[in-house]
C-alpha atoms as a PDB file:
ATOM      1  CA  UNK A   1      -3.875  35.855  36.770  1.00  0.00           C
ATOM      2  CA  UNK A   2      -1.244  37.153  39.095  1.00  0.00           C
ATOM      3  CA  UNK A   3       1.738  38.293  38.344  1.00  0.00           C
ATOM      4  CA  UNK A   4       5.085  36.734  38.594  1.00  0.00           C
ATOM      5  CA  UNK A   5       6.515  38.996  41.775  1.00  0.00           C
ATOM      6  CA  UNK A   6       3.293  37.820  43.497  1.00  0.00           C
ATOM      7  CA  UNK A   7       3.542  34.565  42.756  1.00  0.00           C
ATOM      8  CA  UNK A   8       7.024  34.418  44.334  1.00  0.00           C
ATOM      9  CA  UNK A   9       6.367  35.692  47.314  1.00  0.00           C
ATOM     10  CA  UNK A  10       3.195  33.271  47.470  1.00  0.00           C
ATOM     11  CA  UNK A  11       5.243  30.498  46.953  1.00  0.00           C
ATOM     12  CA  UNK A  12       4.834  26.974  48.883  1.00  0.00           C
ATOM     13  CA  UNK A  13       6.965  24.384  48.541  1.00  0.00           C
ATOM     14  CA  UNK A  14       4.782  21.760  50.376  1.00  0.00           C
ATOM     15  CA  UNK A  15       3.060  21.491  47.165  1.00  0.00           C
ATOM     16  CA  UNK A  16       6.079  20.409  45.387  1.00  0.00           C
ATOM     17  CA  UNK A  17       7.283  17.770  48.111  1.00  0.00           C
ATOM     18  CA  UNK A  18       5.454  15.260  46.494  1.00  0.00           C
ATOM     19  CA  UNK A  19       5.800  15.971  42.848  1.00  0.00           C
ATOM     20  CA  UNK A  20       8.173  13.907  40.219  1.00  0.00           C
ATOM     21  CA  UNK A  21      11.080  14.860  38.645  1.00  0.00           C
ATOM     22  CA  UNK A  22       9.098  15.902  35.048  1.00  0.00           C
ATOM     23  CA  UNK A  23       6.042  17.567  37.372  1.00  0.00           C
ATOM     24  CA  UNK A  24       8.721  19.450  39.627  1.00  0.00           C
ATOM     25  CA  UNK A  25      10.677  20.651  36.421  1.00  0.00           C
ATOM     26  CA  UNK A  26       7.189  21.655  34.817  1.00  0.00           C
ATOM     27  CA  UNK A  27       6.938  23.879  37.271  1.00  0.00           C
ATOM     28  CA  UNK A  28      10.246  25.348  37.242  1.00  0.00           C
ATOM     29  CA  UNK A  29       9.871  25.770  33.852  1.00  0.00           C
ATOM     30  CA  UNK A  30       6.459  27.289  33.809  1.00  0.00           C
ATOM     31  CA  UNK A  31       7.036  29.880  36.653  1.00  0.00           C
ATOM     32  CA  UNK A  32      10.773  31.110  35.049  1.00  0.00           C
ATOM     33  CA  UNK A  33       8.285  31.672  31.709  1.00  0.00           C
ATOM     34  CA  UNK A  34       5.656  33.752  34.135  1.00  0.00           C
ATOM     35  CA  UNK A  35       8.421  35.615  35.854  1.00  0.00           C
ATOM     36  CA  UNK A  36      10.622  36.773  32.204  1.00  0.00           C
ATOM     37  CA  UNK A  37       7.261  37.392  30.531  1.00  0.00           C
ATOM     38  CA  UNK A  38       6.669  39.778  33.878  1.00  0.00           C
ATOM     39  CA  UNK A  39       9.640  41.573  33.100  1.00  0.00           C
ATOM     40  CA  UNK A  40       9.409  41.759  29.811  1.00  0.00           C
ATOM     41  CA  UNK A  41       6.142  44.392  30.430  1.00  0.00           C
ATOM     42  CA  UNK A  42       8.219  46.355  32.331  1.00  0.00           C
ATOM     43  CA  UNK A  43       9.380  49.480  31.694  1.00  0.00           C
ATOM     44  CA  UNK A  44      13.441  50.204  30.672  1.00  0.00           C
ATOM     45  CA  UNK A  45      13.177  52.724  33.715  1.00  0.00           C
ATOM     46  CA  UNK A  46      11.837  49.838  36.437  1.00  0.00           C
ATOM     47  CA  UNK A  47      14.179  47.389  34.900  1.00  0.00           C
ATOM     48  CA  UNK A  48      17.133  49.767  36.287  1.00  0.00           C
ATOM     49  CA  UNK A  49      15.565  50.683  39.450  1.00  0.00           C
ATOM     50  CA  UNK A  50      15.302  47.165  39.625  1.00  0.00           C
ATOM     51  CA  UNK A  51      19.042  46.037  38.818  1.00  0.00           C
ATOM     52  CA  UNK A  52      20.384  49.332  41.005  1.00  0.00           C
ATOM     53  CA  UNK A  53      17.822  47.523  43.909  1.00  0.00           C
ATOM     54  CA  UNK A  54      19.943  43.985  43.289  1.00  0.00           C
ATOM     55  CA  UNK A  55      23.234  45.595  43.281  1.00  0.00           C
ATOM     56  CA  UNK A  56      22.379  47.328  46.360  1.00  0.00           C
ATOM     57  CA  UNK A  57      21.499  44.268  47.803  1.00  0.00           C
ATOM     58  CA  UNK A  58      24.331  42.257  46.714  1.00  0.00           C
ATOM     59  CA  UNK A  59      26.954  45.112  47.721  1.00  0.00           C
ATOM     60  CA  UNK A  60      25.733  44.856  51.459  1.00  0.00           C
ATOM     61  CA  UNK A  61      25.612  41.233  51.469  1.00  0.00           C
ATOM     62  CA  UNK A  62      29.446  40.798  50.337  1.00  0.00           C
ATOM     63  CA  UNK A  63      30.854  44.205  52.520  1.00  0.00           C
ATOM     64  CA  UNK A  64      28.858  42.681  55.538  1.00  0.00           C
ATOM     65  CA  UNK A  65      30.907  39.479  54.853  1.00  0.00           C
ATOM     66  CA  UNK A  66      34.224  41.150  54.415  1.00  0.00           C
ATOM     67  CA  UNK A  67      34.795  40.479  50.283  1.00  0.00           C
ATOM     68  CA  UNK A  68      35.147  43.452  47.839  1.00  0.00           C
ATOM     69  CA  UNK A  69      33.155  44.016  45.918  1.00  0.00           C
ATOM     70  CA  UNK A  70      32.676  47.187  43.136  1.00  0.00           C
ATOM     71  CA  UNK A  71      29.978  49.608  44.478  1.00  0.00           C
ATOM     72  CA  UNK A  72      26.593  49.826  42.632  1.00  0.00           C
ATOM     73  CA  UNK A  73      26.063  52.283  40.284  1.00  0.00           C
ATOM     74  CA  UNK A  74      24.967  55.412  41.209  1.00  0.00           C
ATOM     75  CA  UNK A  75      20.736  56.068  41.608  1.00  0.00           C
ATOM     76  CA  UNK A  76      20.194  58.461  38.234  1.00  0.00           C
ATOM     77  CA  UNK A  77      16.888  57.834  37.640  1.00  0.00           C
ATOM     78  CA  UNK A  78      15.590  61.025  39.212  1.00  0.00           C
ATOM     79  CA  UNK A  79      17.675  62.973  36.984  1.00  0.00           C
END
């Protein structure tokens, strides 16, 4: 079974072009179960690096587009 970062990059939505409302949210629902039982195995370490990787993200995004925004919190995981 892959895991749920893999599967979201893997994603095609040509499958789900064709598929009704109750398969389409089946799927939805399945994949958000995959993806928070993903993080759940995660360490507390990766789970920063991973939210300090969004904010990162998210801070050039909105400074790129001219609104404030509060800087991301500062990288201590090497400490």
């Amino acid at each position: 079974m892959e895991d749920a970062e893999s599967s979201l990059i893997k994603f095609d939505a040509t499958k789900l072009s064709a598929a009704t409302p109750a398969e389409l949210a089946g799927k939805i629902f399945a994949g958000k179960a995959r993806r928070r039982s993903w993080m759940a195995s995660l360490t507390v370490e990766e789970k920063y690096r991973r939210l300090l990787q969004l904010q990162r993200m998210v801070w050039k995004t909105r400074y790129a587009a001219g609104k404030p925004s509060p800087a991301p919190w500062p990288d201590r995981t090497s400490v």
